[in-house]
Protein backbone atom coordinates (compact mmCIF):
# COMPACT_ATOMS: atom_id res chain seq x y z
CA UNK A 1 125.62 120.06 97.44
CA UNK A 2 122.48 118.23 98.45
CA UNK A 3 121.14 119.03 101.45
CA UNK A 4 120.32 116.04 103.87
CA UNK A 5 116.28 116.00 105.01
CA UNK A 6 115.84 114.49 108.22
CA UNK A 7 112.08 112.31 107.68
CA UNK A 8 110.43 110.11 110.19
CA UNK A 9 109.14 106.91 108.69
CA UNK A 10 107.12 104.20 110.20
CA UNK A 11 108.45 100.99 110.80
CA UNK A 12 104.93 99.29 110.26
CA UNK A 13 103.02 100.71 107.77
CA UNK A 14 105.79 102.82 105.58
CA UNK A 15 104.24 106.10 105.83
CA UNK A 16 107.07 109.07 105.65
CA UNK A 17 106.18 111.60 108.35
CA UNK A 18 107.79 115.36 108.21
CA UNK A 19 108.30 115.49 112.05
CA UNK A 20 108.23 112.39 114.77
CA UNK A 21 105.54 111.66 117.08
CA UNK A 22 104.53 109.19 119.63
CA UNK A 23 101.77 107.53 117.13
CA UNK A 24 101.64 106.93 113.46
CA UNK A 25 98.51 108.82 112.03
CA UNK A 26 98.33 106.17 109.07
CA UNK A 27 98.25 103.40 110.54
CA UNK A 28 97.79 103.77 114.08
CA UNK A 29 100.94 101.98 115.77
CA UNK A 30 102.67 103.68 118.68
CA UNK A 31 106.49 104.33 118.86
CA UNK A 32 107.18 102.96 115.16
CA UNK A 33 108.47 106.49 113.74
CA UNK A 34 112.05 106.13 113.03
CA UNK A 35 114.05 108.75 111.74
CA UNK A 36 116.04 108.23 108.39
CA UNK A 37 118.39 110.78 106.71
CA UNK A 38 117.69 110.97 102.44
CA UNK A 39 119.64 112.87 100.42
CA UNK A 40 119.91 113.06 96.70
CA UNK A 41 122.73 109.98 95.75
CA UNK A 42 125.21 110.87 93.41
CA UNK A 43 124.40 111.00 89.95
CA UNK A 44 120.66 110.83 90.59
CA UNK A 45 118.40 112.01 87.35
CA UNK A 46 116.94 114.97 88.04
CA UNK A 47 113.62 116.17 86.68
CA UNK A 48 113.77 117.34 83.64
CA UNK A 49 113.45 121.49 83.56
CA UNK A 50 111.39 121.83 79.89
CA UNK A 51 108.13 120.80 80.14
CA UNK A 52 108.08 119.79 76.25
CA UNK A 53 110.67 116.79 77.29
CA UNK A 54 109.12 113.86 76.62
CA UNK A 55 109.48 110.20 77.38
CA UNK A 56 110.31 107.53 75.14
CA UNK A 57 107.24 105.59 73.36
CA UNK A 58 105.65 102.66 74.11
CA UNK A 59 105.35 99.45 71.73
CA UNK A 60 102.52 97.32 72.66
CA UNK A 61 101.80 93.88 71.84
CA UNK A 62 99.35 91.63 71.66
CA UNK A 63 97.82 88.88 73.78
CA UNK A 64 98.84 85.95 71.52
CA UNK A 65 102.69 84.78 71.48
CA UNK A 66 104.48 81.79 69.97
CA UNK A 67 107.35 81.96 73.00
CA UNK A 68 106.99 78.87 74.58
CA UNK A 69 106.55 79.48 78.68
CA UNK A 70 110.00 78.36 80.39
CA UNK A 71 109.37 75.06 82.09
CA UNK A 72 108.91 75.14 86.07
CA UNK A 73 111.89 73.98 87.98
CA UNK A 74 111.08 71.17 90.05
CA UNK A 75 112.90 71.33 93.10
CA UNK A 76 112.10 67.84 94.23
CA UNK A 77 110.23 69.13 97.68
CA UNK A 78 106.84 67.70 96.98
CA UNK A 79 105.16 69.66 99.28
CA UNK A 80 106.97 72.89 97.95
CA UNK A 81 106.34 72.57 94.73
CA UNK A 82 102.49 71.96 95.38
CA UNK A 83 102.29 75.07 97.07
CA UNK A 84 104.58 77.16 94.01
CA UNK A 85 101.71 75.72 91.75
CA UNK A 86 103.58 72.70 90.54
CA UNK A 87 107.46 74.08 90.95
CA UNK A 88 109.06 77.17 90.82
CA UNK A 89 108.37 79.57 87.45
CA UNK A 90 112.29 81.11 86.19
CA UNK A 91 112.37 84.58 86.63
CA UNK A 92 109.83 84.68 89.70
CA UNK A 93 110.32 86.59 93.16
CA UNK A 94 108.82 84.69 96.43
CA UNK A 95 108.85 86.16 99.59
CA UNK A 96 108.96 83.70 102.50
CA UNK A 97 108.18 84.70 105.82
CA UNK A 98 107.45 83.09 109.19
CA UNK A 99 108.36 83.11 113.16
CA UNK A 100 111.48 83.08 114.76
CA UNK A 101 113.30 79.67 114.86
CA UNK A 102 109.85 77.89 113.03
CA UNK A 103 112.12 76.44 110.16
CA UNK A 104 112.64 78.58 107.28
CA UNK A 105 116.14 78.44 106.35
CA UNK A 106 116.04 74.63 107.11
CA UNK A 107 113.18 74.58 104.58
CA UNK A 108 114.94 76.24 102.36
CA UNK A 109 118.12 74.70 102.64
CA UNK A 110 116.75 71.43 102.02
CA UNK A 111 114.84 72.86 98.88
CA UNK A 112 118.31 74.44 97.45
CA UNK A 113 120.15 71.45 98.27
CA UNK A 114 117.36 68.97 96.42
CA UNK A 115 117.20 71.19 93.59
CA UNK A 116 121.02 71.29 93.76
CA UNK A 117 121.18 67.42 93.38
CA UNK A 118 118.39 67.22 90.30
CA UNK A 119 120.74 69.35 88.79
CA UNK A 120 119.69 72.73 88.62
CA UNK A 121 122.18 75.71 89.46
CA UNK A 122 121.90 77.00 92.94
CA UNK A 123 122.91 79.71 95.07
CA UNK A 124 122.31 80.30 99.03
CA UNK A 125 123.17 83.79 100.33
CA UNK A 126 123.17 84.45 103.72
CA UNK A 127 123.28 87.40 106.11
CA UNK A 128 122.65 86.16 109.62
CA UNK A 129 124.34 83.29 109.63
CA UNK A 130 128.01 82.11 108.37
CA UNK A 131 128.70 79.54 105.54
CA UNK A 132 130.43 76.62 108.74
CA UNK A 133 126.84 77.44 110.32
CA UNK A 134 125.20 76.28 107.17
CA UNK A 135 127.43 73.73 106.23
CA UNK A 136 126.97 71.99 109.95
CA UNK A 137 122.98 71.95 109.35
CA UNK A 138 123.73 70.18 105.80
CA UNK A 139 125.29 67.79 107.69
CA UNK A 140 122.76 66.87 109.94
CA UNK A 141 120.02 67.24 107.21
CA UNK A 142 122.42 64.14 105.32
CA UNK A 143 122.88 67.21 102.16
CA UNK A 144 126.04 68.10 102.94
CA UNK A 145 127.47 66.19 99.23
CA UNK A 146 124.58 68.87 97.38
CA UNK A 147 126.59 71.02 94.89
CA UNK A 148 124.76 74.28 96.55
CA UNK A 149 126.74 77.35 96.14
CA UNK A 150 127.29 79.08 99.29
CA UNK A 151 128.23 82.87 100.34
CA UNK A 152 127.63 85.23 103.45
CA UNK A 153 126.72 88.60 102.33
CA UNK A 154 124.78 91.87 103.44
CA UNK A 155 126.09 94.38 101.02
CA UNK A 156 123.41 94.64 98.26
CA UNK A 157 126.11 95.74 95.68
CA UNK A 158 127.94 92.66 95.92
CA UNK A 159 125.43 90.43 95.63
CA UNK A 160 123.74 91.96 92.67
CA UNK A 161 127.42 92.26 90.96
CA UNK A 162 127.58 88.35 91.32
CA UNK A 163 124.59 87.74 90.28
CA UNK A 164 124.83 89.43 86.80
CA UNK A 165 128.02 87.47 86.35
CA UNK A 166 127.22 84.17 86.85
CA UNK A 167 123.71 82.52 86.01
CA UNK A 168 121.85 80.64 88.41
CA UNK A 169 118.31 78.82 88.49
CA UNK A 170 116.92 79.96 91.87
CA UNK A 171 119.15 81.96 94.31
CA UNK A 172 117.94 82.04 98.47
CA UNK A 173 119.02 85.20 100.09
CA UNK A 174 118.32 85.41 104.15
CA UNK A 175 117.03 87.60 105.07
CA UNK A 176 116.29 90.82 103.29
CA UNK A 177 116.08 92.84 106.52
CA UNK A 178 119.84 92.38 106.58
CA UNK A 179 120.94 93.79 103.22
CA UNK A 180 121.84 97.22 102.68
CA UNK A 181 122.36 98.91 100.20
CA UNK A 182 125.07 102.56 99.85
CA UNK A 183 122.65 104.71 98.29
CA UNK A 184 121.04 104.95 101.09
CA UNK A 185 122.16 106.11 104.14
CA UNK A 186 119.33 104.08 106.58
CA UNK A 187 120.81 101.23 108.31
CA UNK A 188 119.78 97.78 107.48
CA UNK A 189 116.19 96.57 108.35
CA UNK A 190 115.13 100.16 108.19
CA UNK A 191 111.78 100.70 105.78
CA UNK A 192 113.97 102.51 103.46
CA UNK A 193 116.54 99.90 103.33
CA UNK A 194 114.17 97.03 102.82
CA UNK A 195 112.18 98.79 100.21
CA UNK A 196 115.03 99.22 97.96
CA UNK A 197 116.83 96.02 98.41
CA UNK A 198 113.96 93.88 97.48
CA UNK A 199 113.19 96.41 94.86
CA UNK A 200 116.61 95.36 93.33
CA UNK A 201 115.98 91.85 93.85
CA UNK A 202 112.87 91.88 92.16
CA UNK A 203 113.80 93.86 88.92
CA UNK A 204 116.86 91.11 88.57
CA UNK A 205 114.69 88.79 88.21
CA UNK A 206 112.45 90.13 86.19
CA UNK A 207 115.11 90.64 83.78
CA UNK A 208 115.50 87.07 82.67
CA UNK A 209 117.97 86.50 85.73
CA UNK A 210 117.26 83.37 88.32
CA UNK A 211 114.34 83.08 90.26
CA UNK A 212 114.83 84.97 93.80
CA UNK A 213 113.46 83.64 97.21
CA UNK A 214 113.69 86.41 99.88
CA UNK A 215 113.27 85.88 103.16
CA UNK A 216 111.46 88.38 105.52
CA UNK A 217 111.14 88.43 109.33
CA UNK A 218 107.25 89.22 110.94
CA UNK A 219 106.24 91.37 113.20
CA UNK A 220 104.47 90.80 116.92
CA UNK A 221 101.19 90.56 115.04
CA UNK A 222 102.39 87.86 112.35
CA UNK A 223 102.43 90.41 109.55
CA UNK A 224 106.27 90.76 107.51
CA UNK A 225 108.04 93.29 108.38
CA UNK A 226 108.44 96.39 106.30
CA UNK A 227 105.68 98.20 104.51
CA UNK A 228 103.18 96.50 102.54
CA UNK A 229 104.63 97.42 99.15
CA UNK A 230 107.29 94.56 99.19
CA UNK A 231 104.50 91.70 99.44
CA UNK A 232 103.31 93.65 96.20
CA UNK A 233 106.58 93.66 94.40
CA UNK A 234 106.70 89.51 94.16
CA UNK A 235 104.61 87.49 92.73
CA UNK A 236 104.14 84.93 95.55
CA UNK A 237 104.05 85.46 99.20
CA UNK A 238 104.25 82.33 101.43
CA UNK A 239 103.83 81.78 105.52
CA UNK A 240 105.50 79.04 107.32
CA UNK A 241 103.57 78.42 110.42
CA UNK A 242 104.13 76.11 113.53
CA UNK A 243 102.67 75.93 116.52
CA UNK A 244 105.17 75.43 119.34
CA UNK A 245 105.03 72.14 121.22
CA UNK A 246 103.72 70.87 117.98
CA UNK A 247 106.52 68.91 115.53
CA UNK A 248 104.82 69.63 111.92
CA UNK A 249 105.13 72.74 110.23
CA UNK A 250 102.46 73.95 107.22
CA UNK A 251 103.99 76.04 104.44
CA UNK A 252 100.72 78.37 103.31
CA UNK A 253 100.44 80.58 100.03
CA UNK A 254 99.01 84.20 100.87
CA UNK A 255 99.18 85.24 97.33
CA UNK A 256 100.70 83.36 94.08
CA UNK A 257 100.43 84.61 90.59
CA UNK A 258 101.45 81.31 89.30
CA UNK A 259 99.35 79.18 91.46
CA UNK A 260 96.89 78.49 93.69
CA UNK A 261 96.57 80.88 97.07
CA UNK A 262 94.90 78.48 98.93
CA UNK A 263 97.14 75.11 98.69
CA UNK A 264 99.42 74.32 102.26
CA UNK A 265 102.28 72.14 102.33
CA UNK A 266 102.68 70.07 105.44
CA UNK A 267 106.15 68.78 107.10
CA UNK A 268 107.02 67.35 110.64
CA UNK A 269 110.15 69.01 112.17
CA UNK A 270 112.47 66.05 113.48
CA UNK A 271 116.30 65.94 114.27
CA UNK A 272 117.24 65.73 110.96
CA UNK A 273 115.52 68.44 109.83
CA UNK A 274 111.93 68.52 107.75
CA UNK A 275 109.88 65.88 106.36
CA UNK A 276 107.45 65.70 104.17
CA UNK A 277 103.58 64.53 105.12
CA UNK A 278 102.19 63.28 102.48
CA UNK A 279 99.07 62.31 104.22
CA UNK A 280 98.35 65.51 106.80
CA UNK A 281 94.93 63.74 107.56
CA UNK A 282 97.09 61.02 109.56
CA UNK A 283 98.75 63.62 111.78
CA UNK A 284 95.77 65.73 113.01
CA UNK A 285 93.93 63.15 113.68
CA UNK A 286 93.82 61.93 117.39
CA UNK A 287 94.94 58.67 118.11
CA UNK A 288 92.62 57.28 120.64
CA UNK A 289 89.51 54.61 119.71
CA UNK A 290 86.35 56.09 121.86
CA UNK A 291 85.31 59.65 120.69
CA UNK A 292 84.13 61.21 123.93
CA UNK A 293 81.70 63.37 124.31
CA UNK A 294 83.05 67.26 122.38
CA UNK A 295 84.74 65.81 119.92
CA UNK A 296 83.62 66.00 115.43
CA UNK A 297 85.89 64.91 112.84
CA UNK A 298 86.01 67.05 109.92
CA UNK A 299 86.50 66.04 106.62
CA UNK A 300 87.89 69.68 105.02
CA UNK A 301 89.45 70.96 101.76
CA UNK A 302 92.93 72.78 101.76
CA UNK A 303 93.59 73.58 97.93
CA UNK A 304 93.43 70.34 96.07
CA UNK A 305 93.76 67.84 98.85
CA UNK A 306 91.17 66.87 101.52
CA UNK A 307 91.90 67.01 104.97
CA UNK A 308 90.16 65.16 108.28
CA UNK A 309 91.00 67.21 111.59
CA UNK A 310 89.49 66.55 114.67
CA UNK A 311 87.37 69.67 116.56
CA UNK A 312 87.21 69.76 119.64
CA UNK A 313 84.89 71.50 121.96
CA UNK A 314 84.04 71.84 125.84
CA UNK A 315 81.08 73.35 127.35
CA UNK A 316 81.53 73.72 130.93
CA UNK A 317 79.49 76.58 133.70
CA UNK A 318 80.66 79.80 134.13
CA UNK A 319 82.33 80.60 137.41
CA UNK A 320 81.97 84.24 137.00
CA UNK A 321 79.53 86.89 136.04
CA UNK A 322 80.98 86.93 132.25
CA UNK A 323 81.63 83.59 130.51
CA UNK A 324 84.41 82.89 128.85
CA UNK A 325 84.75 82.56 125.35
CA UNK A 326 88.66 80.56 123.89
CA UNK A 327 89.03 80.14 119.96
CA UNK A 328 92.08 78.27 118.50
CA UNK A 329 92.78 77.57 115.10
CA UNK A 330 88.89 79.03 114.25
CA UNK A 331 87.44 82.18 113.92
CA UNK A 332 86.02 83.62 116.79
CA UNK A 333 82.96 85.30 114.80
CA UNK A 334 81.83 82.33 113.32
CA UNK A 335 81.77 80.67 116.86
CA UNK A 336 79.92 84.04 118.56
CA UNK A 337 77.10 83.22 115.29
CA UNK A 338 77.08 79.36 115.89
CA UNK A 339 75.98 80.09 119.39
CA UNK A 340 74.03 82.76 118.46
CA UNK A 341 71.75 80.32 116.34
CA UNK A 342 71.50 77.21 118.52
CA UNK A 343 70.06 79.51 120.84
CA UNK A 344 67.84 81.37 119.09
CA UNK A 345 66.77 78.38 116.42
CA UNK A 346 67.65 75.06 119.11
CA UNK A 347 66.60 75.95 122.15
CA UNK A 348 70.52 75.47 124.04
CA UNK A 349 71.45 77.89 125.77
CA UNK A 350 75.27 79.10 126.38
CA UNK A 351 75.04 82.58 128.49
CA UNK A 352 75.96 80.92 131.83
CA UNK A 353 78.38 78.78 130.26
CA UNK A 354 82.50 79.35 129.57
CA UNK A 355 82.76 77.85 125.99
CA UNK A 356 86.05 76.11 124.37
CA UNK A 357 86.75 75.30 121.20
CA UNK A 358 90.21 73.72 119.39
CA UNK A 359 91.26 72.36 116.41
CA UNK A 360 93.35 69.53 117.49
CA UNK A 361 97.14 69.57 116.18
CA UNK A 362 97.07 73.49 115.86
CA UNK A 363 96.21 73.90 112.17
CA UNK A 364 94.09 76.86 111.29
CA UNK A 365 90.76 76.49 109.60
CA UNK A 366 89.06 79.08 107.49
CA UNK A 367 86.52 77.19 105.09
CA UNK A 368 82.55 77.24 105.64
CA UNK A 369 82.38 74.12 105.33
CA UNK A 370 83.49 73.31 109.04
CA UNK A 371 80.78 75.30 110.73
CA UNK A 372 78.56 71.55 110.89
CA UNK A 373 81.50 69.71 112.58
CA UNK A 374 82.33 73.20 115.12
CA UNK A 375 77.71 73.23 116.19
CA UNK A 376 78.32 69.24 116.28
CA UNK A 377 81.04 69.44 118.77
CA UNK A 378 79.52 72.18 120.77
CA UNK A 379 76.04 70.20 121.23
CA UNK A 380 77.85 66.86 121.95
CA UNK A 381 79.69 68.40 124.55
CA UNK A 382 76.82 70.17 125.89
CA UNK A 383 74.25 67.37 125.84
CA UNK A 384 77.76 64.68 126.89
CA UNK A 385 76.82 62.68 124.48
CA UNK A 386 79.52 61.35 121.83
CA UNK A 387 79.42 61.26 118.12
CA UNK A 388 79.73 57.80 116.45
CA UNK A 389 83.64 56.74 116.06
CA UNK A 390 83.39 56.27 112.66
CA UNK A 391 81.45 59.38 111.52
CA UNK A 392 83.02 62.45 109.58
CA UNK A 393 80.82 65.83 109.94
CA UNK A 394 80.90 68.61 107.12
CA UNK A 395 78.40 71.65 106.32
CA UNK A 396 77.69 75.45 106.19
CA UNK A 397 75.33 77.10 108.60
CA UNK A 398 73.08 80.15 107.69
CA UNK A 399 71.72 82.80 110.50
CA UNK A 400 67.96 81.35 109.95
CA UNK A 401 69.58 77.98 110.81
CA UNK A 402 69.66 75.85 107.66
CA UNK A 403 72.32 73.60 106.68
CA UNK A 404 73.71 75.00 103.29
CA UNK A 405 76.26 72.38 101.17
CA UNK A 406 79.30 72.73 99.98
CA UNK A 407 81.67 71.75 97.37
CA UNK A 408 83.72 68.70 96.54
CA UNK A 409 81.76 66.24 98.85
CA UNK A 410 82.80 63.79 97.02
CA UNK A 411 86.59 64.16 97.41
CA UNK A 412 85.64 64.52 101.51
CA UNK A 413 83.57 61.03 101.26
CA UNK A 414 86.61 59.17 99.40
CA UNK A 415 89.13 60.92 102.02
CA UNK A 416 87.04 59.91 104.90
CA UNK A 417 86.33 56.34 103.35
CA UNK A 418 90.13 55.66 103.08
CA UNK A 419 91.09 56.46 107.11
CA UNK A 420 88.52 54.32 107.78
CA UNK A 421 85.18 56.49 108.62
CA UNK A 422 82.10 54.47 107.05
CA UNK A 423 79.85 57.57 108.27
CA UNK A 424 78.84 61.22 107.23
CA UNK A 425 76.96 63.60 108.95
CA UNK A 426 76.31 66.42 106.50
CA UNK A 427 73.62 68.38 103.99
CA UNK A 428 71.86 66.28 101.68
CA UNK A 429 74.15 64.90 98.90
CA UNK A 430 73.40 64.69 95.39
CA UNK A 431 76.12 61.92 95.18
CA UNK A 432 76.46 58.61 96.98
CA UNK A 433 79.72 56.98 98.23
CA UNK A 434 79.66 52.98 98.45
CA UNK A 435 80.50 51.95 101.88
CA UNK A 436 79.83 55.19 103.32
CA UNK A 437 76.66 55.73 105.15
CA UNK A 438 75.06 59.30 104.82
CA UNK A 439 72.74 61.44 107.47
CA UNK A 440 71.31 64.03 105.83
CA UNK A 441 70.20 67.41 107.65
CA UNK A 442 68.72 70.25 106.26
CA UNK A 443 67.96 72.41 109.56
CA UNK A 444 70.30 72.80 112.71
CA UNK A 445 67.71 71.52 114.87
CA UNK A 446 68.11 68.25 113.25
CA UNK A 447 71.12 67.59 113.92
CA UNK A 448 70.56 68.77 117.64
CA UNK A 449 67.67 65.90 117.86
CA UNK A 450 69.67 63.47 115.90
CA UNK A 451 73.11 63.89 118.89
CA UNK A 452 70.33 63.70 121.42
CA UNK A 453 68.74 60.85 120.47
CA UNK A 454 72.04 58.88 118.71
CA UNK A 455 70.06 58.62 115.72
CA UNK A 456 72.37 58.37 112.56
């Protein structure tokens, strides 16, 4: 008989423990050891008693091959496919993952179903919600007539017995917290549970079998749930993200073996479900004509596509002892350095001052390249004086206060050019835009004089 060991397991990181305590010593959380019962399923190999057993041999090949790659499947979501790399490869494993109620299985449903009508083979597996549930958001989405194969399922068995039967181009299961599988006797969502499931996923598509998107809840601090090891198992992790109060939604690639990691899909959320922006530029934009005083446009890069957001930032006096320091959709270390150098290389001064700063429309910025347009709002809103309604602000800042360039100006100029912006405040170019007219700075303190004196 084999004896049942009761092991303690943490629900964030994965790490087994032999006894439960109040705090996980790998990875710090508290109250995330859960206790799981493993016992040796039946039939399991065991090792193998003579150490002269030996395992079968290798064959290697070479780099070269004459197989043609499989074609991707184009799912006819533009903005899904751009972030896949240009559609999804056959045989691939995607894990999706995003907030509560931000969109994911109508994203997906309206990828299956599109796919579906271009006439690849489709299968939608779900295990939180029934098959009326999903057939009711068809119908508002206007997919109900897509020929999407439909099933509500939890037990892994099942689902893997179907899908060795039939074949299928990409198959959706959501989510894989709620699959279980018998071998193990953890319930489902446990670290166990998830481990193994996508485990079995994975290797069934690896096999030649249909592409698998999984679907996997996050935890309080935005990472997916269950250990780390799952996000390794696929080849392409992606993040849906929304802001609430704001209707678009950006679909963001953490890691893609068959793509790039740093291309974002954006859609607006509406009553009929998801639609696709194909100018994002457009939406984060603000709307009004006079700039006031705060306020840069930024004319940024996300993957292949350039994008103008608007930063904003607010400079007001400190009504306590410590000011007050508010980041959103920026890092807060690159802000703490900005105002580091405009004090010690400018001459402004922000320790008796609370200091704001927001990327309008709540998307998330992490390239260099905005730390110009970030020091350009925080000295217009400091000296109240506005930036030129038709200027677009770009640039990287270094501690000794320099303004460094960056790539793909040109792509920036022609984005700017075609909303409308016949200005640029950035580092010296080595290429010229017709129609666009460019202010060069190489120092920080430039720019400073050039806000404070509306020189351009």
């Amino acid at each position: 008989m084999a004896r049942d060991t009761a092991l303690y397991v943490c629900q964030s990181c994965g790490t087994v423990h032999g006894k439960w305590s109040g705090q996980c010593g790998s990875c710090g959380q508290w109250n995330t050891l859960s206790e799981e019962s493993r016992s040796a399923p039946p039939g399991a190999i065991k090792p193998a008693a003579s150490a002269a057993a030996r395992g079968r041999g290798l064959q290697f090949e070479t780099l070269q091959s004459d197989t043609p790659e499989p074609p991707r499947i184009a799912t006819g979501v533009a903005e899904f496919d751009r972030v896949c790399g240009g559609g999804v490869v056959p045989g691939s494993a995607i894990l999706l993952s995003g907030d509560p109620g931000v969109g994911k299985s109508t994203l997906l449903l309206e990828v299956t179903a599109k796919a579906a009508l271009r006439g690849a083979k489709v299968a939608y597996i779900s295990g939180e919600e029934a098959v009326e549930q999903i057939r009711a958001r068809a119908k508002r989405m206007g997919l109900a007539d897509a020929p999407v194969d439909l099933a509500a399922a939890t037990a892994l068995r099942d689902i893997l017995g179907t899908l060795k039967r039939e074949t299928f181009d990409i198959v959706i299961v959501d989510s894989v917290q709620t699959l279980w599988s018998d071998v193990h006797e953890s319930g489902p969502g446990s670290i166990t549970q998830v481990r193994a499931c996508a485990g079995e996923l994975v290797r069934l598509a690896k096999n030649g079998a249909p592409a698998v998107v999984l679907v996997g809840h996050v935890t309080k601090d935005g990472q997916v749930a269950g250990p780390r090891v799952v996000e390794h198992m696929v080849d392409a992790v992606m993040t849906f993200e929304g802001e609430r109060g704001y209707p678009f939604r950006i679909l963001r690639a953490g890691k893609n073996r068959f793509g790039a990691t740093d291309e974002i899909g954006v859609f607006e959320m509406g009553d009929s479900g998801l639609r696709e922006v194909a100018n994002p530029s457009a939406l984060f934009l603000g709307e009004g004509k006079d700039r006031a005083p705060g306020a840069a446009v930024f004319a940024g890069i996300e993957g292949s596509r350039p994008v103008l957001v608007e930063m904003q930032a607010l400079v007001a006096p400190s009504a306590y002892g410590t000011p007050r320091r508010a980041v959103v959709g920026w890092d807060s270390g690159r802000l703490a350095m900005l105002l580091a150098v405009l004090e010690a290389r400018c001459g402004l001064g922000f320790g008796d001052k609370d200091v704001y700063l927001n990327v309008a429309g709540g998307l998330r910025i992490n390239e260099p390249a905005a730390d110009l347009a970030a020091a350009a709002a925080l000295i217009s809103s400091a000296l109240d004086v506005p930036l030129p309604q038709g200027c677009v602000v770009f640039g990287e800042i270094g501690l000794s206060g320099e303004v460094r360039s960056v790539g793909r100006a040109e792509a920036r100029l022609r984005e700017a050019q075609k909303l409308g912006f016949d200005q640029v405040l950035s580092p010296p170019l080595s290429a010229k835009t017709r129609g666009v007219k460019t202010t060069a700075a190489t120092r920080l303190s430039e720019v400073v004089e050039r806000i404070s004196q509306n020189r351009y």
